[in-house]
Protein backbone atom coordinates (compact mmCIF):
# COMPACT_ATOMS: atom_id res chain seq x y z
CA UNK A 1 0.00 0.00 0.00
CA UNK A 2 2.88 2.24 0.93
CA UNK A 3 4.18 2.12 -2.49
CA UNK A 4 1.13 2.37 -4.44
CA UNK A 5 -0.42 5.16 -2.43
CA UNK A 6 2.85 6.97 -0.10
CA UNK A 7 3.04 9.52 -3.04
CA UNK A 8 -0.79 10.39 -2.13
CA UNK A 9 -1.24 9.22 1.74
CA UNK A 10 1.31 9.92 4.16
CA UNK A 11 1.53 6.17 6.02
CA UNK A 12 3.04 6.56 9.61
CA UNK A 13 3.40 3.03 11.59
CA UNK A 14 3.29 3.63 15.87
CA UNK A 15 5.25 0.63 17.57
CA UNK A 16 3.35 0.42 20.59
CA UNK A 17 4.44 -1.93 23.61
CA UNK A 18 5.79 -5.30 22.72
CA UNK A 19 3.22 -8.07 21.94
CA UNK A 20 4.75 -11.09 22.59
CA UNK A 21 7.75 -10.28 24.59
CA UNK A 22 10.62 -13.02 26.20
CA UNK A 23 9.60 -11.72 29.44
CA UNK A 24 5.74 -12.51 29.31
CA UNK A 25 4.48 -13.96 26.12
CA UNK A 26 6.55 -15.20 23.58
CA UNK A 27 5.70 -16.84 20.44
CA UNK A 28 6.81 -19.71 18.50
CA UNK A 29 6.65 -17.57 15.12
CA UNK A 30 8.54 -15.25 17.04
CA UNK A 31 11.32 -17.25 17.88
CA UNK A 32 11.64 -18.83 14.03
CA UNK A 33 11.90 -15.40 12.91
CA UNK A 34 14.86 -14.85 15.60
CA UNK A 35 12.60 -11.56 16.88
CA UNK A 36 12.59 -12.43 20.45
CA UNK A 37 12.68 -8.91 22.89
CA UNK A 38 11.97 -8.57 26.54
CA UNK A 39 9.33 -6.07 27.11
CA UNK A 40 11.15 -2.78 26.74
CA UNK A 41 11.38 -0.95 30.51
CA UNK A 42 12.91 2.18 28.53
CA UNK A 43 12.37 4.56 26.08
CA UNK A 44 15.75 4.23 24.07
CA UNK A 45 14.86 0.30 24.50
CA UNK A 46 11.73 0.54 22.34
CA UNK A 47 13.08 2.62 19.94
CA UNK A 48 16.27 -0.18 19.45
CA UNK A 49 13.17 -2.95 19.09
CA UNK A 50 11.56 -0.73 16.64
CA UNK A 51 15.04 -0.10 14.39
CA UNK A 52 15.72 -3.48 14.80
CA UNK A 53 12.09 -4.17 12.69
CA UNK A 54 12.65 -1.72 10.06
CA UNK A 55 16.36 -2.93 9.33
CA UNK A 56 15.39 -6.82 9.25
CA UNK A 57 12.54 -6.41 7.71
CA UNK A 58 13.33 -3.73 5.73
CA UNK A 59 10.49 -1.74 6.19
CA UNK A 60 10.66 1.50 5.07
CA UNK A 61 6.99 3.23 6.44
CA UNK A 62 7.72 6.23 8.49
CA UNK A 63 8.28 4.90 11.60
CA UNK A 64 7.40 6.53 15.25
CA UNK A 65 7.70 4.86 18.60
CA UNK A 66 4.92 5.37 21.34
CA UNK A 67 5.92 7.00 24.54
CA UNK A 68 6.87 5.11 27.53
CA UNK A 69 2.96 6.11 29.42
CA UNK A 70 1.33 4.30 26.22
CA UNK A 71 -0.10 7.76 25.19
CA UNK A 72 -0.83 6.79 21.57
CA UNK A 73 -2.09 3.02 22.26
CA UNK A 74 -4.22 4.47 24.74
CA UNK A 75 -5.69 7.02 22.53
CA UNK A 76 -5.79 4.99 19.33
CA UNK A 77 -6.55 1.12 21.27
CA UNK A 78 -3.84 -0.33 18.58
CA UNK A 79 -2.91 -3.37 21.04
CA UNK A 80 -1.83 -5.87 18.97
CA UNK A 81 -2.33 -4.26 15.97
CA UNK A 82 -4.90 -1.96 13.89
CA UNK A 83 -5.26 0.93 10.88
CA UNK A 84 -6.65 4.36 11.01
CA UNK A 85 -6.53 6.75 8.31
CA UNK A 86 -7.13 10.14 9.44
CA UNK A 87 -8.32 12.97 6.88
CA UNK A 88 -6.05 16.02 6.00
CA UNK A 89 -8.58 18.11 8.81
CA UNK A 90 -7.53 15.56 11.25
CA UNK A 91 -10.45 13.83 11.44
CA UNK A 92 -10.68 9.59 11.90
CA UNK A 93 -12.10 8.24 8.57
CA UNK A 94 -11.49 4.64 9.07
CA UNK A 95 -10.67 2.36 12.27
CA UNK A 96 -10.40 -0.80 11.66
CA UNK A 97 -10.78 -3.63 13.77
CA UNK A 98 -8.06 -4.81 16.41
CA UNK A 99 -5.68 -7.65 15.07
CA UNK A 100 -4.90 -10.32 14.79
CA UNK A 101 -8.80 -11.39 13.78
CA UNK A 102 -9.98 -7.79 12.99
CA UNK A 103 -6.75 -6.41 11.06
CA UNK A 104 -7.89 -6.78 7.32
CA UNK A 105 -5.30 -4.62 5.20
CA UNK A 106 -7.67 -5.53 2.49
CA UNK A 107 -10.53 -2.70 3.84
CA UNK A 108 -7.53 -0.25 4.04
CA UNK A 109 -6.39 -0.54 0.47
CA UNK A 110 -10.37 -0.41 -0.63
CA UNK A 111 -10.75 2.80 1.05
CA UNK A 112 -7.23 4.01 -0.58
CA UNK A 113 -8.09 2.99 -3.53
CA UNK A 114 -11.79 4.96 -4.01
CA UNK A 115 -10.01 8.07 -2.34
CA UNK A 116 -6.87 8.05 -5.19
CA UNK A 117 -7.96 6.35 -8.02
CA UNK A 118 -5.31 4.52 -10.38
CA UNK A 119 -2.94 7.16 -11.60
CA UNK A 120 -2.94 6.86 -15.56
């Protein structure tokens, strides 16, 4: 979506807390991928996690990092996982559901894709 629609959309990505962290609940998936963190007690912690993501998995979404008090998950509910696109007044547009169940990048790209039709 990023690349189809970043020249249109600005995309920003939040890391939030940890998920599935050593230190509480770690995955299996996790562990394949070699991704395994302890929950992050500090600020320059999370932000290491979160660099860590975008180098390995090369993800190259403007990335922010969610203050130590949770401010944005709180505001936003993003826990695991979950879209929003927010008009240029500011305004919420879309929320999706929470993931893993409710995160559908599919309704995302939909509502991209009637805002900024196919260039061409």
């Amino acid at each position: 979506m990023y690349r189809e629609y970043g020249d249109r959309a600005r995309f920003l990505t939040i890391y939030i807390k940890e998920a599935h962290p050593l230190d509480e609940w770690q995955m299996e998936s996790n562990e394949k991928e070699s991704v395994c963190y302890p929950q992050p007690r500090t600020l320059s912690q999370r932000v290491a996690i979160a660099n860590d993501f975008a180098k390995r998995f090369h993800y190259d979404v403007p990335l922010a990092v969610d203050r130590m008090d949770n401010r944005a998950n709180q505001l936003y509910a993003g826990w695991p996982e979950r879209f929003y696109i927010v008009d240029e007044k500011g305004t919420i547009v879309f929320k999706g559901k929470p993931g893993p169940f409710g995160y559908h990048p599919e309704e995302v790209e939909a509502w991209l894709a009637k805002r900024f039709p196919p260039k061409g």
